[in-house]
PDB file of N, CA and C in Angstrom:
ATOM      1  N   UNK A   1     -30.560 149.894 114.869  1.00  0.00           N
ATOM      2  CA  UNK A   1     -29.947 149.242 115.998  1.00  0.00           C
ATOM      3  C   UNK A   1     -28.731 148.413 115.560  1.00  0.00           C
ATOM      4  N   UNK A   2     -29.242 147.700 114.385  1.00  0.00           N
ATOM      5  CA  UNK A   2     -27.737 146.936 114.129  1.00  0.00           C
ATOM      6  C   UNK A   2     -26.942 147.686 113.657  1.00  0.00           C
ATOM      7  N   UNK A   3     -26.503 148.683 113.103  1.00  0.00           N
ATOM      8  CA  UNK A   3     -25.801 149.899 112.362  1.00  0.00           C
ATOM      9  C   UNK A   3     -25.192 150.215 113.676  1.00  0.00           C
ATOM     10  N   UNK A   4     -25.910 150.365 114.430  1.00  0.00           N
ATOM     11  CA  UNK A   4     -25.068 151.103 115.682  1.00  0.00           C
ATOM     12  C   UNK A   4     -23.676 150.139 116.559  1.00  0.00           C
ATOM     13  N   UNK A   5     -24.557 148.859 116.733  1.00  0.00           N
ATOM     14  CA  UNK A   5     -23.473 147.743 116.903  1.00  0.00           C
ATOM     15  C   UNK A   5     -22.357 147.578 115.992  1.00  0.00           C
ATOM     16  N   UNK A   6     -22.429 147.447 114.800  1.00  0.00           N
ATOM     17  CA  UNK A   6     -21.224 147.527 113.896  1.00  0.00           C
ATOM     18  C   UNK A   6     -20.575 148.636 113.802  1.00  0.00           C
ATOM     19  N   UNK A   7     -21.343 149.874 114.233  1.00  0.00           N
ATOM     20  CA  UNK A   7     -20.477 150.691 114.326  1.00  0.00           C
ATOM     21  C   UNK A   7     -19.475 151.007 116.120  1.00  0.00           C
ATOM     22  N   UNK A   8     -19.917 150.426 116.875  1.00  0.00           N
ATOM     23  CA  UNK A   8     -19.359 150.358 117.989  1.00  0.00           C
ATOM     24  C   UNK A   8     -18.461 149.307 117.439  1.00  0.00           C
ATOM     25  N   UNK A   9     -18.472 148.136 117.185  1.00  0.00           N
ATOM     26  CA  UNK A   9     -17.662 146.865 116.921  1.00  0.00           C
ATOM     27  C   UNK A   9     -16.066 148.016 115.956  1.00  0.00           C
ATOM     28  N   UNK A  10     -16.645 148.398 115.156  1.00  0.00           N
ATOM     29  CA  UNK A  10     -15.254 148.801 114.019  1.00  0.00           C
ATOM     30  C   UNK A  10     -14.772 149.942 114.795  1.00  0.00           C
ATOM     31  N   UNK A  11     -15.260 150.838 115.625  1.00  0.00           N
ATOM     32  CA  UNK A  11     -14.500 151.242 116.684  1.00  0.00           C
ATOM     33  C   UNK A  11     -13.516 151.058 117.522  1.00  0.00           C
ATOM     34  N   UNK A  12     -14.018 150.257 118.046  1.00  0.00           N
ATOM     35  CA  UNK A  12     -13.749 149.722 119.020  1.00  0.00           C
ATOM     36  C   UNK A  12     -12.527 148.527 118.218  1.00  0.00           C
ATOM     37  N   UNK A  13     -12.588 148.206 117.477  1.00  0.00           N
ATOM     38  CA  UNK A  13     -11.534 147.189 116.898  1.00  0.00           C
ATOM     39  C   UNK A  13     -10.176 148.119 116.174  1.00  0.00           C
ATOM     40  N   UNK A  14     -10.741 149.077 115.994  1.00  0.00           N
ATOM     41  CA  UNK A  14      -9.793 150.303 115.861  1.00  0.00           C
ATOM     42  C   UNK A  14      -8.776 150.789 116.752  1.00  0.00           C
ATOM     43  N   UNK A  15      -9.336 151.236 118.060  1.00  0.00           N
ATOM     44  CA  UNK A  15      -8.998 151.546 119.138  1.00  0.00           C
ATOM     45  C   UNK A  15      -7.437 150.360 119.715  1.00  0.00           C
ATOM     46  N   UNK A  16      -8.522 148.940 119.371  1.00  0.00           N
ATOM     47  CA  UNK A  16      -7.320 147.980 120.037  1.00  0.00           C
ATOM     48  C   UNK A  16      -6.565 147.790 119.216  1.00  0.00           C
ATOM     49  N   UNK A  17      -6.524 148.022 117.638  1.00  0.00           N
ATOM     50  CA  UNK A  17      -5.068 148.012 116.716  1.00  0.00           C
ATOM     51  C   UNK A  17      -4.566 149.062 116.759  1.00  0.00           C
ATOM     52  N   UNK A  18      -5.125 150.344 117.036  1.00  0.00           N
ATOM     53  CA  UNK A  18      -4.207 151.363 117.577  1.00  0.00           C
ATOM     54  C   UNK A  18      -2.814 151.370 118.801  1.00  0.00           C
ATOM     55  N   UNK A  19      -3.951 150.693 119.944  1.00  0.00           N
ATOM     56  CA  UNK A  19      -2.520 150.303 120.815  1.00  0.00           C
ATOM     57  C   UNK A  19      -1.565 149.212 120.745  1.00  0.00           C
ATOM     58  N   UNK A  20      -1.892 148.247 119.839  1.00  0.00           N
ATOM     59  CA  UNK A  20      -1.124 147.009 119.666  1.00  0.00           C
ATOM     60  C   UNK A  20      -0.072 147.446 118.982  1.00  0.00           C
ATOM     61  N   UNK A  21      -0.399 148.963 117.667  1.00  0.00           N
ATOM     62  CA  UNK A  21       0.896 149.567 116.778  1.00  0.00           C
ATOM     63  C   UNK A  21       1.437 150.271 117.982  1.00  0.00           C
ATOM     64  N   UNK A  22       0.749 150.919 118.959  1.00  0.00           N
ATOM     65  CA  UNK A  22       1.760 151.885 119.565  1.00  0.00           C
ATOM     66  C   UNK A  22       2.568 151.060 120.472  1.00  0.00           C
ATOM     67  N   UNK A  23       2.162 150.046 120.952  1.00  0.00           N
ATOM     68  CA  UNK A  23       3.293 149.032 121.665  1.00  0.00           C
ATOM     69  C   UNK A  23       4.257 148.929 120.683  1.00  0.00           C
ATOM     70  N   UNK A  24       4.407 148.419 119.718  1.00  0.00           N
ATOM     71  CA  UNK A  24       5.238 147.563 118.864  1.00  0.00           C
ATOM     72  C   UNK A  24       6.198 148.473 118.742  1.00  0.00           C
ATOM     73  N   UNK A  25       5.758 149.792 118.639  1.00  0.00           N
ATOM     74  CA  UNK A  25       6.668 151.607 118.020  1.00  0.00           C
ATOM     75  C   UNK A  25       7.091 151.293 119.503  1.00  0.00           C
ATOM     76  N   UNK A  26       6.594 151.532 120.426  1.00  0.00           N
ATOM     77  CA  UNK A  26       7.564 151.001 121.432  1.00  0.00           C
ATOM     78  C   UNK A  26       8.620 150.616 121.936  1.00  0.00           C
ATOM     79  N   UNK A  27       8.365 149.030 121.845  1.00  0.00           N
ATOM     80  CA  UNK A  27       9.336 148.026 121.748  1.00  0.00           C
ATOM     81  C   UNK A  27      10.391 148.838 120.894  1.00  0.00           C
ATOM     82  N   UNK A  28      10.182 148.855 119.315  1.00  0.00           N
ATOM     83  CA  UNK A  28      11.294 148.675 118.850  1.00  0.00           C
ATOM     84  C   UNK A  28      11.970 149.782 119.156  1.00  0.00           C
ATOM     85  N   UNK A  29      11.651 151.155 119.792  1.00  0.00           N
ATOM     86  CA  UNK A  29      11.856 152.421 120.371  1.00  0.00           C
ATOM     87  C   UNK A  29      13.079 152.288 121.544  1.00  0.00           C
ATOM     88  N   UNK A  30      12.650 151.251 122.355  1.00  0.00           N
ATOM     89  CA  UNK A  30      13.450 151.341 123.174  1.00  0.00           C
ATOM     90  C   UNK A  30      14.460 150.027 123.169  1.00  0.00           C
ATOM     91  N   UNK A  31      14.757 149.678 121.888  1.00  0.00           N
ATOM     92  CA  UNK A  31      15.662 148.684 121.673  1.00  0.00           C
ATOM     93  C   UNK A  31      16.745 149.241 120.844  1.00  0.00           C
ATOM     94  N   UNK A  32      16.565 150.366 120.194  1.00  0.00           N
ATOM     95  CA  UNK A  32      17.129 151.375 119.265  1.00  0.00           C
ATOM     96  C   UNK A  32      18.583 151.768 120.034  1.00  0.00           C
ATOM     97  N   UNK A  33      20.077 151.816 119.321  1.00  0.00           N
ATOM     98  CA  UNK A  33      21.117 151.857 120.327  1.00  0.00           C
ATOM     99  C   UNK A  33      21.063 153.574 120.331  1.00  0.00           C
ATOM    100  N   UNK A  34      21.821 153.809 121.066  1.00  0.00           N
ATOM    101  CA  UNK A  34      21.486 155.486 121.912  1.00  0.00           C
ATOM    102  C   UNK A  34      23.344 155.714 121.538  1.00  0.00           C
ATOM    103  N   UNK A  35      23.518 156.659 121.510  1.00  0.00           N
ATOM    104  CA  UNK A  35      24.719 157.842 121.049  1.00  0.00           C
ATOM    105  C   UNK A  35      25.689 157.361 122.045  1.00  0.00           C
ATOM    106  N   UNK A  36      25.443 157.003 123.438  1.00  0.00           N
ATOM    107  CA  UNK A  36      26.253 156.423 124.297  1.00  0.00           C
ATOM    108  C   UNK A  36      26.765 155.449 124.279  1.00  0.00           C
ATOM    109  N   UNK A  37      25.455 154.337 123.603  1.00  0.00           N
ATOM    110  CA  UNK A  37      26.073 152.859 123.943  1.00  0.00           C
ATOM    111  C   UNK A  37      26.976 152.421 122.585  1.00  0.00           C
ATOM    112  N   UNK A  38      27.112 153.302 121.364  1.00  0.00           N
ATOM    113  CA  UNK A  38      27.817 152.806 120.199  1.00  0.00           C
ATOM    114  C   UNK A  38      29.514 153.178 120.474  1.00  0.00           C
ATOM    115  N   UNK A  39      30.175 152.478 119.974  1.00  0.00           N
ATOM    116  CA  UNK A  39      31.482 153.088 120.227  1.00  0.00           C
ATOM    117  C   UNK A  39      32.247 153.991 119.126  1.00  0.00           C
ATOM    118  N   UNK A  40      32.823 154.764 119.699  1.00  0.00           N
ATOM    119  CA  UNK A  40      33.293 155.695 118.952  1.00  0.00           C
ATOM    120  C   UNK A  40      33.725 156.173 117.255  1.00  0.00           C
ATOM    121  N   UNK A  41      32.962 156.541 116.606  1.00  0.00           N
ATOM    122  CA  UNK A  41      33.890 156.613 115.379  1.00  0.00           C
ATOM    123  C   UNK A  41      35.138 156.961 114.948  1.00  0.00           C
ATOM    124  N   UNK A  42      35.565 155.721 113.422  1.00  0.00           N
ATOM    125  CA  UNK A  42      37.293 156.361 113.350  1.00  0.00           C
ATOM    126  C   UNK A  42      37.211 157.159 112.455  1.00  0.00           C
ATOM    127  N   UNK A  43      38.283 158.069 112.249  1.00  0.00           N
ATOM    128  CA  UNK A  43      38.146 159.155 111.148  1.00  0.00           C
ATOM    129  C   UNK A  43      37.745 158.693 109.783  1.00  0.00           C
ATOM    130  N   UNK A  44      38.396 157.234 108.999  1.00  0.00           N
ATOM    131  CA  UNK A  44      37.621 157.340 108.109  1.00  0.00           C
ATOM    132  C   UNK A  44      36.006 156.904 108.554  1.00  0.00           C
ATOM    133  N   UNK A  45      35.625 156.343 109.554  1.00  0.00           N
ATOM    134  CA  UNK A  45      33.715 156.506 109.545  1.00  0.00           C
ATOM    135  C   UNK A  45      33.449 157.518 109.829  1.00  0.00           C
ATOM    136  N   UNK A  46      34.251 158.559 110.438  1.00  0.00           N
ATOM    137  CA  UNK A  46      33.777 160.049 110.136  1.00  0.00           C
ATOM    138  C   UNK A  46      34.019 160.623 109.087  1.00  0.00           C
ATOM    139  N   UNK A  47      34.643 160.454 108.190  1.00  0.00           N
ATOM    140  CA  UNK A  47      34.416 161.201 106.863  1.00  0.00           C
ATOM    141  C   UNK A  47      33.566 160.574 105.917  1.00  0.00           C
ATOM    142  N   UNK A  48      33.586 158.941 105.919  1.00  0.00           N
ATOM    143  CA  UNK A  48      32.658 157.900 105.120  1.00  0.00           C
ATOM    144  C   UNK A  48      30.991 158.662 105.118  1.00  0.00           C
ATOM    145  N   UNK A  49      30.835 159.146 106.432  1.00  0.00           N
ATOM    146  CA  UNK A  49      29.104 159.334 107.040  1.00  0.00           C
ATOM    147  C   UNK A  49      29.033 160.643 106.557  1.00  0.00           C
ATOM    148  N   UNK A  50      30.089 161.665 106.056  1.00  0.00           N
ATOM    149  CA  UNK A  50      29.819 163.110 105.388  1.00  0.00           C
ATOM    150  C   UNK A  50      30.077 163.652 106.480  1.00  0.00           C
ATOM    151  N   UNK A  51      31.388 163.508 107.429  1.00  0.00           N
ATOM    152  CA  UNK A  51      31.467 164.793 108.772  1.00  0.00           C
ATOM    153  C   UNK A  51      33.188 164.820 107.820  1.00  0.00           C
ATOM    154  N   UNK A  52      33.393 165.819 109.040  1.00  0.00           N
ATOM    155  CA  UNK A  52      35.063 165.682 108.900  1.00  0.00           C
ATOM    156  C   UNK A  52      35.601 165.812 110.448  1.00  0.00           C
ATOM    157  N   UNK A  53      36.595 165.524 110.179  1.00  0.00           N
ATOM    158  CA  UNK A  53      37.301 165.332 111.920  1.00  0.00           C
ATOM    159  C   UNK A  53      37.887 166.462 112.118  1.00  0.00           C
ATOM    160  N   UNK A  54      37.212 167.391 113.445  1.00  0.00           N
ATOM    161  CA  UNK A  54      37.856 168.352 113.908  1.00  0.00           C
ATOM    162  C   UNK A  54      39.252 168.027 114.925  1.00  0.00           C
ATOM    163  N   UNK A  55      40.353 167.977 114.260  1.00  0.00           N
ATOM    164  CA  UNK A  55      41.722 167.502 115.370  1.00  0.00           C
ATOM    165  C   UNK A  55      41.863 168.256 116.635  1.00  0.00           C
ATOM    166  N   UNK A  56      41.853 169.846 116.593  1.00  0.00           N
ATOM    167  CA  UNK A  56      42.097 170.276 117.598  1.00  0.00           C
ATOM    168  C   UNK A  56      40.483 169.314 119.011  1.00  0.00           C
ATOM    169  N   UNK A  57      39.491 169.648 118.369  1.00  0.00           N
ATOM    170  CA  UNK A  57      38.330 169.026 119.565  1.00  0.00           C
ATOM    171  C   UNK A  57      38.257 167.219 119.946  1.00  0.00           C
ATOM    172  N   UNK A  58      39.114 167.003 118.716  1.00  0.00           N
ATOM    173  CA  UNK A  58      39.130 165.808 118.728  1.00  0.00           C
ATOM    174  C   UNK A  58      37.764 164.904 117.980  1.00  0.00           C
ATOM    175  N   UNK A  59      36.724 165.645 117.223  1.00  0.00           N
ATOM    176  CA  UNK A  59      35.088 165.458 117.425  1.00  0.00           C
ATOM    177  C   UNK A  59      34.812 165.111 115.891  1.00  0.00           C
ATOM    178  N   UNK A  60      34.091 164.436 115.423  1.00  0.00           N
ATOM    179  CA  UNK A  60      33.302 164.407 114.424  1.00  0.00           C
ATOM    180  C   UNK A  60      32.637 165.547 113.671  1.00  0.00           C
ATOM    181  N   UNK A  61      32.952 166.458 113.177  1.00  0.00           N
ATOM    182  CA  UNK A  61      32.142 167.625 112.791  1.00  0.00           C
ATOM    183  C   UNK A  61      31.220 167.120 111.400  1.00  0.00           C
ATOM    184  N   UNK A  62      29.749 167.298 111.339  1.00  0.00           N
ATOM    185  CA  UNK A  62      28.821 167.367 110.652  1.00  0.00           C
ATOM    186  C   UNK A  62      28.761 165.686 110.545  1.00  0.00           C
ATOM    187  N   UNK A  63      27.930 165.653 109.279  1.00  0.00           N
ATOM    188  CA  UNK A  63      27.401 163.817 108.701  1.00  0.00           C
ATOM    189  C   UNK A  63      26.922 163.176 109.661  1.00  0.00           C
ATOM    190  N   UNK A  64      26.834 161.940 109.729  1.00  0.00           N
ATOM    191  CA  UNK A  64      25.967 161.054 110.317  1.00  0.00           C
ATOM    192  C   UNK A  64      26.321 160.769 111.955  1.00  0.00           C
ATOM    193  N   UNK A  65      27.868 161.307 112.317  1.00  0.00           N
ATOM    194  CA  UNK A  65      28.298 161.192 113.599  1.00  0.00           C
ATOM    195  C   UNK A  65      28.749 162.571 114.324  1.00  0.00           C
ATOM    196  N   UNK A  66      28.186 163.339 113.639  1.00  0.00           N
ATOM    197  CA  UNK A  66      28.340 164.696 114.436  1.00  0.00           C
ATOM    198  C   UNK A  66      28.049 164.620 115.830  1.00  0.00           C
ATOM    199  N   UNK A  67      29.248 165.318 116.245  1.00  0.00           N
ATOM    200  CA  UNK A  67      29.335 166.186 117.546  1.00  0.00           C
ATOM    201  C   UNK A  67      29.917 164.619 118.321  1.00  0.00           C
ATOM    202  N   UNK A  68      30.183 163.595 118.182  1.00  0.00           N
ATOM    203  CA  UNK A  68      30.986 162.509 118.367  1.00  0.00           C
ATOM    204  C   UNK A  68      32.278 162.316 118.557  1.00  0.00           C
ATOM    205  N   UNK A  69      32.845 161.737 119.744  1.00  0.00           N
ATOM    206  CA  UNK A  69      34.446 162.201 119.831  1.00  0.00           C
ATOM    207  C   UNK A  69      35.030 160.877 118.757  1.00  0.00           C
ATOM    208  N   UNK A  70      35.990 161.036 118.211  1.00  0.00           N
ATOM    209  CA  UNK A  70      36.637 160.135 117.211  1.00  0.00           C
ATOM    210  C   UNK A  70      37.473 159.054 117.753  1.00  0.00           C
ATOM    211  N   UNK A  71      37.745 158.343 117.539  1.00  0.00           N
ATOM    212  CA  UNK A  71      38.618 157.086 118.295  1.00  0.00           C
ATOM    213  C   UNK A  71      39.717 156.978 117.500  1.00  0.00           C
TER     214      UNK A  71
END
């Protein structure tokens, strides 16, 4: 009988640090800036990040700001 209680207890205490991490992944999830809200990269932060600047598209090609229009 007591085996069974401790084992409901560490369950169950499991369960609620499970959702307390998945809040937190959360939070910081949706505080994370998004492709829209950063402003544009300049050619050298597009070549710095490993892209190169396509002139005719105007765009970031490859590295860390791909597919990004250049400023």
């Amino acid at each position: 009988m007591r085996i069974r209680r401790i084992l409901t207890a560490v369950i169950a205490t499991a369960a609620l640090a499970g959702l307390g991490l998945t809040g937190a992944a959360a939070a910081t999830a949706a505080t994370t800036p998004t492709a829209a809200t950063v402003a544009a990269p300049t050619p050298g932060e597009c070549e710095r990040g490993g892209g190169m600047v396509d002139w005719e598209t105007n765009l970031c090609m490859g590295g860390m700001h791909h597919g990004r229009m250049v400023d």
